[in-house]
Protein backbone atom coordinates (compact mmCIF):
# COMPACT_ATOMS: atom_id res chain seq x y z
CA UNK A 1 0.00 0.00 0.00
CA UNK A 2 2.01 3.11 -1.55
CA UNK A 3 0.45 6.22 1.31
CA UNK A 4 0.02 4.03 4.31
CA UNK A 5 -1.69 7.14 6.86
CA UNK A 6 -2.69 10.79 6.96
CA UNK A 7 -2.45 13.09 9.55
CA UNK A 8 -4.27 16.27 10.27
CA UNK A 9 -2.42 18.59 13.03
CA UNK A 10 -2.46 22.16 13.57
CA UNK A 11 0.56 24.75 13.46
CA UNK A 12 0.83 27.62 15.62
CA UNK A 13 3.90 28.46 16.29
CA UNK A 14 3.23 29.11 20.02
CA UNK A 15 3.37 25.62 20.82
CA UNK A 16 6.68 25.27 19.82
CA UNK A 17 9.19 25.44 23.00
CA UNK A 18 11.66 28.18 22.15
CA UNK A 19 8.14 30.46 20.22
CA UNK A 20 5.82 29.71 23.35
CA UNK A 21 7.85 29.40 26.08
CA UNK A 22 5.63 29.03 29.54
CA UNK A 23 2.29 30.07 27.17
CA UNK A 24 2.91 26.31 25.59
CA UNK A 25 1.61 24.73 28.28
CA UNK A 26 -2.01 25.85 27.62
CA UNK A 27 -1.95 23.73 24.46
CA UNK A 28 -1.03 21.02 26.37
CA UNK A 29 -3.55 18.44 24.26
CA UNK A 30 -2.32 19.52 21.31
CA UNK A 31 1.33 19.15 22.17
CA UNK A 32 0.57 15.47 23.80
CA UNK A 33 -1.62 14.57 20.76
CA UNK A 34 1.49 15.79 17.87
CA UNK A 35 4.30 13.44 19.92
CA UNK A 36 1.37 10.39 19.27
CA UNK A 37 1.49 11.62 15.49
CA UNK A 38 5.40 12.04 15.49
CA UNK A 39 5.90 8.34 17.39
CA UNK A 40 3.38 6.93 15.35
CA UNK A 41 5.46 8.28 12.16
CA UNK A 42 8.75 6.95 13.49
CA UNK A 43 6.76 3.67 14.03
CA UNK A 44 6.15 3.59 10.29
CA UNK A 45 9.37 5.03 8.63
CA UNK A 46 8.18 6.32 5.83
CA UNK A 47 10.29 7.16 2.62
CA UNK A 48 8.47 10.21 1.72
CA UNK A 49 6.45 12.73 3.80
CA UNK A 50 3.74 15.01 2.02
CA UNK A 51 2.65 18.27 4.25
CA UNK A 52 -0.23 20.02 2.08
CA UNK A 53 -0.26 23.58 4.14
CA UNK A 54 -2.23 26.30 3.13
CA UNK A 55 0.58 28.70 4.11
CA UNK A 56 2.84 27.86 0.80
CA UNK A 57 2.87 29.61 -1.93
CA UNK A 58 -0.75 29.97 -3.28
CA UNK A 59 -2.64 30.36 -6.48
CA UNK A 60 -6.24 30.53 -7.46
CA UNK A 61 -6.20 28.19 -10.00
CA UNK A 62 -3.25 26.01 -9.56
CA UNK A 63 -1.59 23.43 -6.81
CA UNK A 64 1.89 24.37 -6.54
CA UNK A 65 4.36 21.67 -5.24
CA UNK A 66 7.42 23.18 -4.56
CA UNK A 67 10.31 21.89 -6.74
CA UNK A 68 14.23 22.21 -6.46
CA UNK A 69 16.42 19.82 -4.25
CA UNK A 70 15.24 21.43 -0.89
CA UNK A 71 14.92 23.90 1.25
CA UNK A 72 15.47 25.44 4.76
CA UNK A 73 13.85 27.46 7.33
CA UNK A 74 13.41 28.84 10.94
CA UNK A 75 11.50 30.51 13.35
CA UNK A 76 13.22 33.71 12.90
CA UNK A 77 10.19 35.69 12.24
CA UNK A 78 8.68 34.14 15.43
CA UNK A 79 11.37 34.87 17.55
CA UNK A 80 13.88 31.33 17.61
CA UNK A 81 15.89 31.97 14.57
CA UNK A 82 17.89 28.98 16.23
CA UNK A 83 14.60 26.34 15.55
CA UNK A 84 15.63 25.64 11.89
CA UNK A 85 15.19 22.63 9.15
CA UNK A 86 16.76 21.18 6.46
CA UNK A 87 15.20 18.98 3.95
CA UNK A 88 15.49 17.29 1.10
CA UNK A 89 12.68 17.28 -1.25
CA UNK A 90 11.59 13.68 -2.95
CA UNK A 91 12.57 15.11 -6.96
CA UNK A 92 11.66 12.01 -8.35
CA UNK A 93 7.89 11.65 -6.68
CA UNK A 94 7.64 15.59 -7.72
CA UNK A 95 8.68 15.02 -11.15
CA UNK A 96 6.61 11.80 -11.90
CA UNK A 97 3.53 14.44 -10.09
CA UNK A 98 4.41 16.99 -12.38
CA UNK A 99 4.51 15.21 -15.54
CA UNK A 100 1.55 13.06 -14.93
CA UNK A 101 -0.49 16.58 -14.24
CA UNK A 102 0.72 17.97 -17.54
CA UNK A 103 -0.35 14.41 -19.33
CA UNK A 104 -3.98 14.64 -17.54
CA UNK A 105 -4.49 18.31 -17.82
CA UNK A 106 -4.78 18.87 -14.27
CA UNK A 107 -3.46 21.78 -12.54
CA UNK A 108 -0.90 20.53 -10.30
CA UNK A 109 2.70 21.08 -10.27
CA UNK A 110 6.16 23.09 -10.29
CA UNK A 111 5.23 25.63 -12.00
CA UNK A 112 4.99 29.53 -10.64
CA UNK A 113 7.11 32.13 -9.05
CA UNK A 114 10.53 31.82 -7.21
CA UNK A 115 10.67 29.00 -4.37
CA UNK A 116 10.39 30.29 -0.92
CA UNK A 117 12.18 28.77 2.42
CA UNK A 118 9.57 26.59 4.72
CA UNK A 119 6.36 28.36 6.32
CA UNK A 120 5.27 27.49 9.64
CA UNK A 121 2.54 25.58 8.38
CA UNK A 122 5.49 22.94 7.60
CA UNK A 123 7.70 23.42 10.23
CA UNK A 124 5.58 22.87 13.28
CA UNK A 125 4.64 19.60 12.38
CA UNK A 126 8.75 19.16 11.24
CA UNK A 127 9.44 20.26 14.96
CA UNK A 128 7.67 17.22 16.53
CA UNK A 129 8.32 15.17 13.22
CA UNK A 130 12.27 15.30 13.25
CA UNK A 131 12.23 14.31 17.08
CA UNK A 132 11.73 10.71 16.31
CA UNK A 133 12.44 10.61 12.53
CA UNK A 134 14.44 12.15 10.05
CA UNK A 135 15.02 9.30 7.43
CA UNK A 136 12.44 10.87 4.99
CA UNK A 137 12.35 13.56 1.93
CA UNK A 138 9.59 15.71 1.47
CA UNK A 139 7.17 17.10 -0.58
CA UNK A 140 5.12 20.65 -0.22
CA UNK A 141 2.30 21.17 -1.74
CA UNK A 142 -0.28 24.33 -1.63
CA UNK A 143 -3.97 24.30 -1.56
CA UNK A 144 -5.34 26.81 -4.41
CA UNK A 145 -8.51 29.11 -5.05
CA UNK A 146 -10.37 25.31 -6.47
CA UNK A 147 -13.60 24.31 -4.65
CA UNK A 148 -13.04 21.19 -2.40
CA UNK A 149 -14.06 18.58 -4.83
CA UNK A 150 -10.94 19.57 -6.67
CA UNK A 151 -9.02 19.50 -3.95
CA UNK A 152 -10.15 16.05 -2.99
CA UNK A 153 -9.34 14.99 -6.62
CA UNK A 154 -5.85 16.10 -6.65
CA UNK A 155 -5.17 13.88 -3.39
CA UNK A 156 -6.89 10.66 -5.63
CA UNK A 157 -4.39 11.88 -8.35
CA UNK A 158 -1.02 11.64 -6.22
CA UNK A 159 -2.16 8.62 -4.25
CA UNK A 160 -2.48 7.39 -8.01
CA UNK A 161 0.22 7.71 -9.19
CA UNK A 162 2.69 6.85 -5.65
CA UNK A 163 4.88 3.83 -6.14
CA UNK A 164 3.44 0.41 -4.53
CA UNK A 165 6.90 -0.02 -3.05
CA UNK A 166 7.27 3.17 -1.64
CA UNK A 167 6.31 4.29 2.02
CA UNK A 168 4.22 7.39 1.74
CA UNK A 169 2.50 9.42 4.87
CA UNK A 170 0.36 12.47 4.65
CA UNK A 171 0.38 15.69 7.12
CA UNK A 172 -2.68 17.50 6.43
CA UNK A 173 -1.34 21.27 8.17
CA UNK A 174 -4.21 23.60 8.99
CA UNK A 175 -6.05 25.20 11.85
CA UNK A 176 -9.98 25.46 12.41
CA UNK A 177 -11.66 28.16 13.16
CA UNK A 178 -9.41 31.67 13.98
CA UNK A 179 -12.92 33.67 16.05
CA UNK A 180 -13.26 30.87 18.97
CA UNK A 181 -12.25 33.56 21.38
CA UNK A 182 -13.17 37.71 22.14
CA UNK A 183 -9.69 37.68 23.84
CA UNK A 184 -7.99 35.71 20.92
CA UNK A 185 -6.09 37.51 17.79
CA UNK A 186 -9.10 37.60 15.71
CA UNK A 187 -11.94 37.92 18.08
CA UNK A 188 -15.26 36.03 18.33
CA UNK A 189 -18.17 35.06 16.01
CA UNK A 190 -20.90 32.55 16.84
CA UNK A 191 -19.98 30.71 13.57
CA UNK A 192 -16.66 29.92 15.25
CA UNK A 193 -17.71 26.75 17.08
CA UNK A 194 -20.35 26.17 14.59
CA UNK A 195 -17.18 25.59 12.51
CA UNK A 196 -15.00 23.54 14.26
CA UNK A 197 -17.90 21.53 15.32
CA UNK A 198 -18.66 20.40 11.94
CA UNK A 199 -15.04 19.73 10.98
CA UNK A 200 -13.91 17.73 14.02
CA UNK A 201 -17.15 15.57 13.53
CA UNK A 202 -15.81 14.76 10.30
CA UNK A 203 -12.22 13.63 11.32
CA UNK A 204 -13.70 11.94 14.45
CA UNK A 205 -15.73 9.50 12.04
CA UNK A 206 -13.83 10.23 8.70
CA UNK A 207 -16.85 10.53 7.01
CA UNK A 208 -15.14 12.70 4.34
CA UNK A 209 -18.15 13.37 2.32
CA UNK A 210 -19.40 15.27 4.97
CA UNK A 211 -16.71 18.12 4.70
CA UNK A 212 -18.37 18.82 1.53
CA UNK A 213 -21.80 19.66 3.02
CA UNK A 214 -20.12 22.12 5.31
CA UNK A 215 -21.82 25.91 4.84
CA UNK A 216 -20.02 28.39 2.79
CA UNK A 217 -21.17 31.08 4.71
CA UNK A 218 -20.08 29.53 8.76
CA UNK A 219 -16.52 28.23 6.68
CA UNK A 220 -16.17 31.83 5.63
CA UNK A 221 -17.68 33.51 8.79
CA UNK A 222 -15.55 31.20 10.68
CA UNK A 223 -12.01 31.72 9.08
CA UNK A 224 -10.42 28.87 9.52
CA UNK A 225 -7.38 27.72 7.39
CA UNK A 226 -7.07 24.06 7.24
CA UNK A 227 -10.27 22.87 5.63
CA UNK A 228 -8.45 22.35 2.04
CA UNK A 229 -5.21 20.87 3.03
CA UNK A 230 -7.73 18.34 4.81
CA UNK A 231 -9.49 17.54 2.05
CA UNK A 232 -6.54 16.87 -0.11
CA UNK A 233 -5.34 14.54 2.58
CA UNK A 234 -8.67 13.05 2.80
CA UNK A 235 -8.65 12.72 -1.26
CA UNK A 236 -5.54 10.87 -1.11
CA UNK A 237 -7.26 7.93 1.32
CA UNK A 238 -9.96 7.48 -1.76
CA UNK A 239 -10.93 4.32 -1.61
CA UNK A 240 -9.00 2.82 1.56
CA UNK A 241 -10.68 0.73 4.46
CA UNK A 242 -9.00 3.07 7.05
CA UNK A 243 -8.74 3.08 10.73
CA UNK A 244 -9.03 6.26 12.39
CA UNK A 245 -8.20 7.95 15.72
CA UNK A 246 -9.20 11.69 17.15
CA UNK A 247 -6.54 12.53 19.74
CA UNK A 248 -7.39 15.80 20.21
CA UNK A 249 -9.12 19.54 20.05
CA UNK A 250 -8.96 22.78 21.65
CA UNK A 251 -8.92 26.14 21.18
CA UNK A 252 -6.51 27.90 23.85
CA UNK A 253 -6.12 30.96 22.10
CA UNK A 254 -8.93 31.31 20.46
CA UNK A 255 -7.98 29.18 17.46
CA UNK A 256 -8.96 25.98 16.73
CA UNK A 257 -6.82 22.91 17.43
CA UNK A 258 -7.37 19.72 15.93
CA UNK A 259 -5.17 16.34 16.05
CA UNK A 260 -5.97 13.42 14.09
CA UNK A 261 -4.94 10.52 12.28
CA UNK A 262 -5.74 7.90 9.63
CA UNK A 263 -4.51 4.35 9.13
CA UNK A 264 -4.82 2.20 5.83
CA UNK A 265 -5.87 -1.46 6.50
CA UNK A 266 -7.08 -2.13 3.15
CA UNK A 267 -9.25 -1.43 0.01
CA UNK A 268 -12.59 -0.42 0.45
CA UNK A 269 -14.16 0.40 -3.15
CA UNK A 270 -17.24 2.15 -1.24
CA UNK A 271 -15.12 4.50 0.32
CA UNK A 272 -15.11 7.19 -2.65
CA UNK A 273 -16.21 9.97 -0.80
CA UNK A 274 -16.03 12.39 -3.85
CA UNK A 275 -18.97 10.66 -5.72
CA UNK A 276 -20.93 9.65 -2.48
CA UNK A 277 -21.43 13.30 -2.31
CA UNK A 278 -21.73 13.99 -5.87
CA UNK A 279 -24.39 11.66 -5.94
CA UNK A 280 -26.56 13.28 -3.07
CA UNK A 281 -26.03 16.85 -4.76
CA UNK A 282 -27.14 15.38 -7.95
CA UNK A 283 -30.33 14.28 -6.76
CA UNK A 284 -31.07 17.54 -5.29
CA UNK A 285 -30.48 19.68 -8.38
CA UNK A 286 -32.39 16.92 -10.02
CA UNK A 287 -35.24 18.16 -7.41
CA UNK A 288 -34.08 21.57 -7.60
CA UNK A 289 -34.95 21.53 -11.58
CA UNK A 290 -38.40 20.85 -11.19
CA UNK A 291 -39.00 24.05 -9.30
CA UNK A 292 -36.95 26.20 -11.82
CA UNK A 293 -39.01 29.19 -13.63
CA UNK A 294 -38.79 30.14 -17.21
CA UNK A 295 -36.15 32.43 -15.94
CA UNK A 296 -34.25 30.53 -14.48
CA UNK A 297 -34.18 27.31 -17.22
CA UNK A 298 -33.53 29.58 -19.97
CA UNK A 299 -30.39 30.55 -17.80
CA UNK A 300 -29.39 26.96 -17.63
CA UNK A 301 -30.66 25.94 -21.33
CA UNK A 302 -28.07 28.77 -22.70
CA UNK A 303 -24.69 28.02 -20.71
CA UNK A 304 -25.20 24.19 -21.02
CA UNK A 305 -26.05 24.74 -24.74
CA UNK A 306 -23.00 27.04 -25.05
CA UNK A 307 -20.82 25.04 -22.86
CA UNK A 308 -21.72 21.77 -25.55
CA UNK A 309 -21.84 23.13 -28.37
CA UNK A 310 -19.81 26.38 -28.76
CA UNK A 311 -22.76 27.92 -30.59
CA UNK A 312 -25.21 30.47 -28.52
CA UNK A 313 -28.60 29.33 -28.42
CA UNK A 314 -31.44 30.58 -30.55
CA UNK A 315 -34.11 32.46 -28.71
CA UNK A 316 -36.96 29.99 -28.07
CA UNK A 317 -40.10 31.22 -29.08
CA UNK A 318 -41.94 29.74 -26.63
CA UNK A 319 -41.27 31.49 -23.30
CA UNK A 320 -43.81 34.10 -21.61
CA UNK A 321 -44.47 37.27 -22.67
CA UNK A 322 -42.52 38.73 -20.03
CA UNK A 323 -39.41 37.72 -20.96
CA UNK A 324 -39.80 38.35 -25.00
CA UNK A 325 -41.49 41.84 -24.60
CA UNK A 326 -39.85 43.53 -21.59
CA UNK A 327 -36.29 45.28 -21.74
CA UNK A 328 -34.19 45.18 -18.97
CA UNK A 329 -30.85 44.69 -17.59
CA UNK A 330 -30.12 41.23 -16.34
CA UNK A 331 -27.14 39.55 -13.71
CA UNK A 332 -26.82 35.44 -13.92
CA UNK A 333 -25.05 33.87 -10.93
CA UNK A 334 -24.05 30.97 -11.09
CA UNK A 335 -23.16 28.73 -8.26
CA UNK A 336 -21.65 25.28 -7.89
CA UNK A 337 -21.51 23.32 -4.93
CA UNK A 338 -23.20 26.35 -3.14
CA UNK A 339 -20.17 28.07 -4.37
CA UNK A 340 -20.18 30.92 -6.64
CA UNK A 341 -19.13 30.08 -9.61
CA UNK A 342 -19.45 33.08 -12.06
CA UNK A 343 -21.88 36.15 -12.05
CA UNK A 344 -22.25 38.57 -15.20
CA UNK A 345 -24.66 40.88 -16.43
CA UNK A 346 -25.05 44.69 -17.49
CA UNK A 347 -26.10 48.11 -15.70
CA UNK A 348 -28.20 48.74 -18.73
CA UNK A 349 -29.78 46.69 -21.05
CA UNK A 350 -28.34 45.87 -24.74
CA UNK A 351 -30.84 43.94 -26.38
CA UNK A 352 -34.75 44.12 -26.88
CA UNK A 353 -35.64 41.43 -24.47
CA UNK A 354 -34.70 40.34 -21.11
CA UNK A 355 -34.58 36.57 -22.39
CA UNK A 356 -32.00 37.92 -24.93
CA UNK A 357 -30.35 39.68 -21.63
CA UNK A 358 -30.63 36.03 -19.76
CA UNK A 359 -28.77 34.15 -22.91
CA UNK A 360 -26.13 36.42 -23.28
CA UNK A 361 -25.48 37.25 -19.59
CA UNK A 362 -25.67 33.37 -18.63
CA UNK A 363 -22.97 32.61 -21.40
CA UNK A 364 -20.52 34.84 -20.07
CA UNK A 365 -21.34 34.05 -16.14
CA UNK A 366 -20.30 30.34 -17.57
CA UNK A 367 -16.97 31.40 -20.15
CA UNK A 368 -16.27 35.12 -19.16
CA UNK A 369 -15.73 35.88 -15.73
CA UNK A 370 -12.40 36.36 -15.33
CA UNK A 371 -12.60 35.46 -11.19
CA UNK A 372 -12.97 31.87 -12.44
CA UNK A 373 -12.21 29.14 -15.46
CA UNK A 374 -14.16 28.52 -18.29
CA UNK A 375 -17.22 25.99 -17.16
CA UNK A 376 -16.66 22.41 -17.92
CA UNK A 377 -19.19 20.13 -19.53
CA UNK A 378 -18.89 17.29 -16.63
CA UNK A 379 -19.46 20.51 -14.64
CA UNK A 380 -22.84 21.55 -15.66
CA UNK A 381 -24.88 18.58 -13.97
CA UNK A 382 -24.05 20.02 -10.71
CA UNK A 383 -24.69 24.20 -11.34
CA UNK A 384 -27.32 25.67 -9.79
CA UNK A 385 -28.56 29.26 -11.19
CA UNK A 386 -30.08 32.68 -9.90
CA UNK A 387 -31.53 35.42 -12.41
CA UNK A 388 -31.93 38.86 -11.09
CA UNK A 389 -33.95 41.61 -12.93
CA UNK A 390 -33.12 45.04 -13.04
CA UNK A 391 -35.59 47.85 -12.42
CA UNK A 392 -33.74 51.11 -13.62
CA UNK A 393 -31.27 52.84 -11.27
CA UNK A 394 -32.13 55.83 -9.96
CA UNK A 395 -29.89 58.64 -8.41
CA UNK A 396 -29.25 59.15 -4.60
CA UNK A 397 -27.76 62.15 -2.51
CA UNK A 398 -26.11 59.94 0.26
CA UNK A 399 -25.46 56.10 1.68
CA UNK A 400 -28.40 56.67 3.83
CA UNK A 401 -30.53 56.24 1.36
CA UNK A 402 -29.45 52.58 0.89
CA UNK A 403 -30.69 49.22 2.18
CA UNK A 404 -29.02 46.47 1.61
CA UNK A 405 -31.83 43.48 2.04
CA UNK A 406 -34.09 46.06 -0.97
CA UNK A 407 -31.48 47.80 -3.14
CA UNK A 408 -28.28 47.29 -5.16
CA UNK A 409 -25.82 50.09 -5.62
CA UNK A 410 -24.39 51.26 -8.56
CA UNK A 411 -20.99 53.52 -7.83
CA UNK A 412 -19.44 55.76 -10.52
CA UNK A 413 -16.02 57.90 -10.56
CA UNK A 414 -15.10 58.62 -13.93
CA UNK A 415 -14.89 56.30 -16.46
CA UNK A 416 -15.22 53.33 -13.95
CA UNK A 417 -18.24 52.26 -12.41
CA UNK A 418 -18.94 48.99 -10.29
CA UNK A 419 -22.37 47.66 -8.70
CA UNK A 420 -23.21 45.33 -6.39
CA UNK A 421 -26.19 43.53 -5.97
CA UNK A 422 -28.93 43.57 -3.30
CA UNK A 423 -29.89 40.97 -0.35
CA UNK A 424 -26.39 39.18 -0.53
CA UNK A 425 -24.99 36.46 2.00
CA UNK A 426 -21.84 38.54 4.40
CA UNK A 427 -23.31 41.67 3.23
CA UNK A 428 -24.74 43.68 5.91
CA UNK A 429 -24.35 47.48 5.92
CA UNK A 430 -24.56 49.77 2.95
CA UNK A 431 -20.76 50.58 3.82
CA UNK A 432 -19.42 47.44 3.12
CA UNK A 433 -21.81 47.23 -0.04
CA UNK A 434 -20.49 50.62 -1.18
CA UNK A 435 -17.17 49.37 -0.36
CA UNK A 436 -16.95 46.47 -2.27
CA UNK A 437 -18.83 48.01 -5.26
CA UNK A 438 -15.63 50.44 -5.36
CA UNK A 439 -13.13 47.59 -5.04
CA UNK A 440 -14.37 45.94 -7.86
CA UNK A 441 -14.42 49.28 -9.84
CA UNK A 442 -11.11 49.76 -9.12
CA UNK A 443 -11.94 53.29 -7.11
CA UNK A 444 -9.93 53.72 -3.85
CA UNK A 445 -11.68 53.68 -0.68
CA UNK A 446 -11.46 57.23 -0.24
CA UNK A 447 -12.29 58.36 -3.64
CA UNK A 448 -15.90 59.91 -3.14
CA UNK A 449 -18.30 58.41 -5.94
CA UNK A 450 -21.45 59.27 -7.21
CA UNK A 451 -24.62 56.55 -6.22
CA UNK A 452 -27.14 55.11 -8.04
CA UNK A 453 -29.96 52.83 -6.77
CA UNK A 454 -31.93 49.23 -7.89
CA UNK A 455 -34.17 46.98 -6.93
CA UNK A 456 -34.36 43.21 -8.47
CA UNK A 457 -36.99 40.73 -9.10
CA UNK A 458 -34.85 37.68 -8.46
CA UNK A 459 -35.57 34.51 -9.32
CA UNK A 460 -34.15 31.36 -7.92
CA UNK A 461 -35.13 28.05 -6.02
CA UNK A 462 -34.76 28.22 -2.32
């Protein structure tokens, strides 16, 4: 069996000797729980440690392993310049990764800016590691901007393509939620142990699948780190019969602390947690679809047609009234997952119809945002769609006149203009809606703008 365990294990600094001094001892769990994990690698000597931490060097749309011979660090920047590490990375494991990503078209690999020395989300688990073992090279890899299911897939891809001969272990570096605490570094939200409940229910009964069903909006809301690097570790135990121990959680400082690890017994072909939850979302959209208006099927009917065919579709003639005789500007959001997944439309409208509007603005939600790739065929089975309405914008003297649940903004300085839509998840005061408008205008915060008004007729399944 080629990756014979993951780990997942936390790293804050503080809980390192020489970083922490006496404050270590309040992580006292977590220390006792990361010697098990370091013992328990010693125990199985592997030839080839992979730490996924999501404090590499990161890129939306690509998993960067880093490449070179090695690398060193230290806790300089945390005050023990004199806690250091050496290692040597496993070249021929990074180029077989590599080369095998560029053969599948999958975004994975060497490729990106100038290697950096180790982060800390390597070298705390390195400082328990390298207490009981050293024999080992290693291999860094980053999380990226992917949803989970991709992140899950590139762990199937490397535990595909590991040697049977070669002893392979997985440290999964990340912490849970950062807003446990109102006395901790980033302060409290109820979301915060929402979080970490829902992620240390999944490693305490590795029921992967589940980390998929966790809620955009508490994993946002509750900042945590490690969810990704998790998954990929969880990705690479696809299909393994796996026996599984939770050593530990707490949150000391107001961050969450989690300690866990996974042993491979054997094969277990029902254990492909990547299509157990595939399946379930399927089924709903499948529901979902039946509850879909006009609106919101001609949305879907245009990208997938698009998507298939490269050709845009041809107006049906069949649709309401409304949508063939009224003009009006139109946004398409698209979301996969419950993740956004693109979101286009106009401030005014171009064509003679809205359900031109809804063709055109679905197309480029799908192919032409440049936040995200180009949408996949094998992707569209699993998008879900909301169509928003326009009613026309009218001027306002001040922020006050806002409301963020009732109207989108539209902010103008110049020749740039941005708008943000109304009744959005995180967004709660006009400020931050007037805020973000300008960021994605490009108009600096304290450039004053001129404000326009809208309300929407949104359509969407609930």
């Amino acid at each position: 069996m080629s990756i014979l365990a993951g780990y997942v294990v936390p790293h804050p600094p503080i809980i390192v000797d020489d970083v922490g001094s006496e404050d270590t001892s309040a992580a006292k769990k977590t220390i006792e729980a990361y010697h098990q994990v370091a013992k328990d690698i010693q125990r199985l000597k592997p030839d080839t440690i992979i730490v996924s931490s999501p404090h590499g060097k990161l890129y939306r749309d690509y998993f960067h392993v880093s490449s070179g011979i090695g690398t060193r660090g230290d806790f300089g920047q945390f005050g023990a310049k004199d806690v250091s590490f050496a290692v040597s990375y496993d070249t021929k494991l990074v180029k077989e990764i590599s080369d095998q990503a560029h053969h599948n078209n999958l975004p994975v690999g060497t490729l990106g800016g100038h290697e950096t020395g180790l982060d800390h989300g390597v070298m705390v688990p390195l400082y328990f590691i390298n207490q009981y073992y050293q024999d080992y090279q290693l291999i860094r890899i980053s999380p990226s901007g992917f949803d989970l299911l991709e992140h899950y897939k590139i762990g199937k891809f490397i535990q595909s393509i590991v040697a049977n001969d070669k002893k392979v272990v997985w440290v999964a570096s990340g912490d849970l939620s950062h807003k446990l605490k109102e006395s901790g570094p980033y302060g409290f939200i109820e979301e915060g142990p929402k979080l970490d409940h829902h992620i240390t229910d999944v490693l305490k009964t590795a029921q992967f699948n589940a980390f998929f069903d966790i809620p955009k909006s508490i994993r946002e809301k509750g900042a945590e780190c490690g969810l990704s690097s998790f998954v990929m570790m969880a990705g690479a135990l696809d299909r393994r019969d796996i026996d599984h121990t939770f050593l530990s959680y707490e949150g000391p400082f107001g961050v969450g602390y989690a300690v866990s690890m996974y042993h491979v017994l054997g094969i277990d072909q029902s254990k492909q947690y990547d299509k157990i939850y595939q399946t379930k979302a399927s089924k709903t959209i499948t529901e979902q679809k039946t509850k879909e208006d006009p609106y919101i099927q001609l949305a879907r009917a245009s990208l997938e047609y698009f998507t298939k065919y490269k050709k845009r579709l041809i107006l049906p003639t069949h649709l309401p009234k409304e949508l063939l005789e009224t003009k009006a500007s139109v946004f398409v959001t698209i979301f996969k997952h419950g993740e956004l997944r693109g979101c286009v439309g106009k401030t005014s409208p171009t064509y003679e119809s809205v359900a031109e509007e809804i063709i055109d603005s679905a197309i480029s939600a799908g192919h032409h945002d440049h936040r995200f790739p180009h949408v996949k065929e094998d992707e569209l089975p699993y998008l879900t769609y909301k169509v928003d309405v326009l009613s026309p914008p009218e001027t306002i003297d001040s922020i006050d006149q806002l409301d963020v649940k009732t109207y989108g903004v539209i902010v103008k300085h110049g020749y740039r203009s941005g708008l943000l839509l109304p009744n959005l998840d995180g967004i709660d005061t006009a400020e931050k809606q007037v805020s973000i408008a300008k960021q994605k205008a490009g108009i600096n915060p304290n450039e004053p703008v001129d404000l326009e008004r809208f309300k929407v007729v949104r359509h969407e399944v609930s």
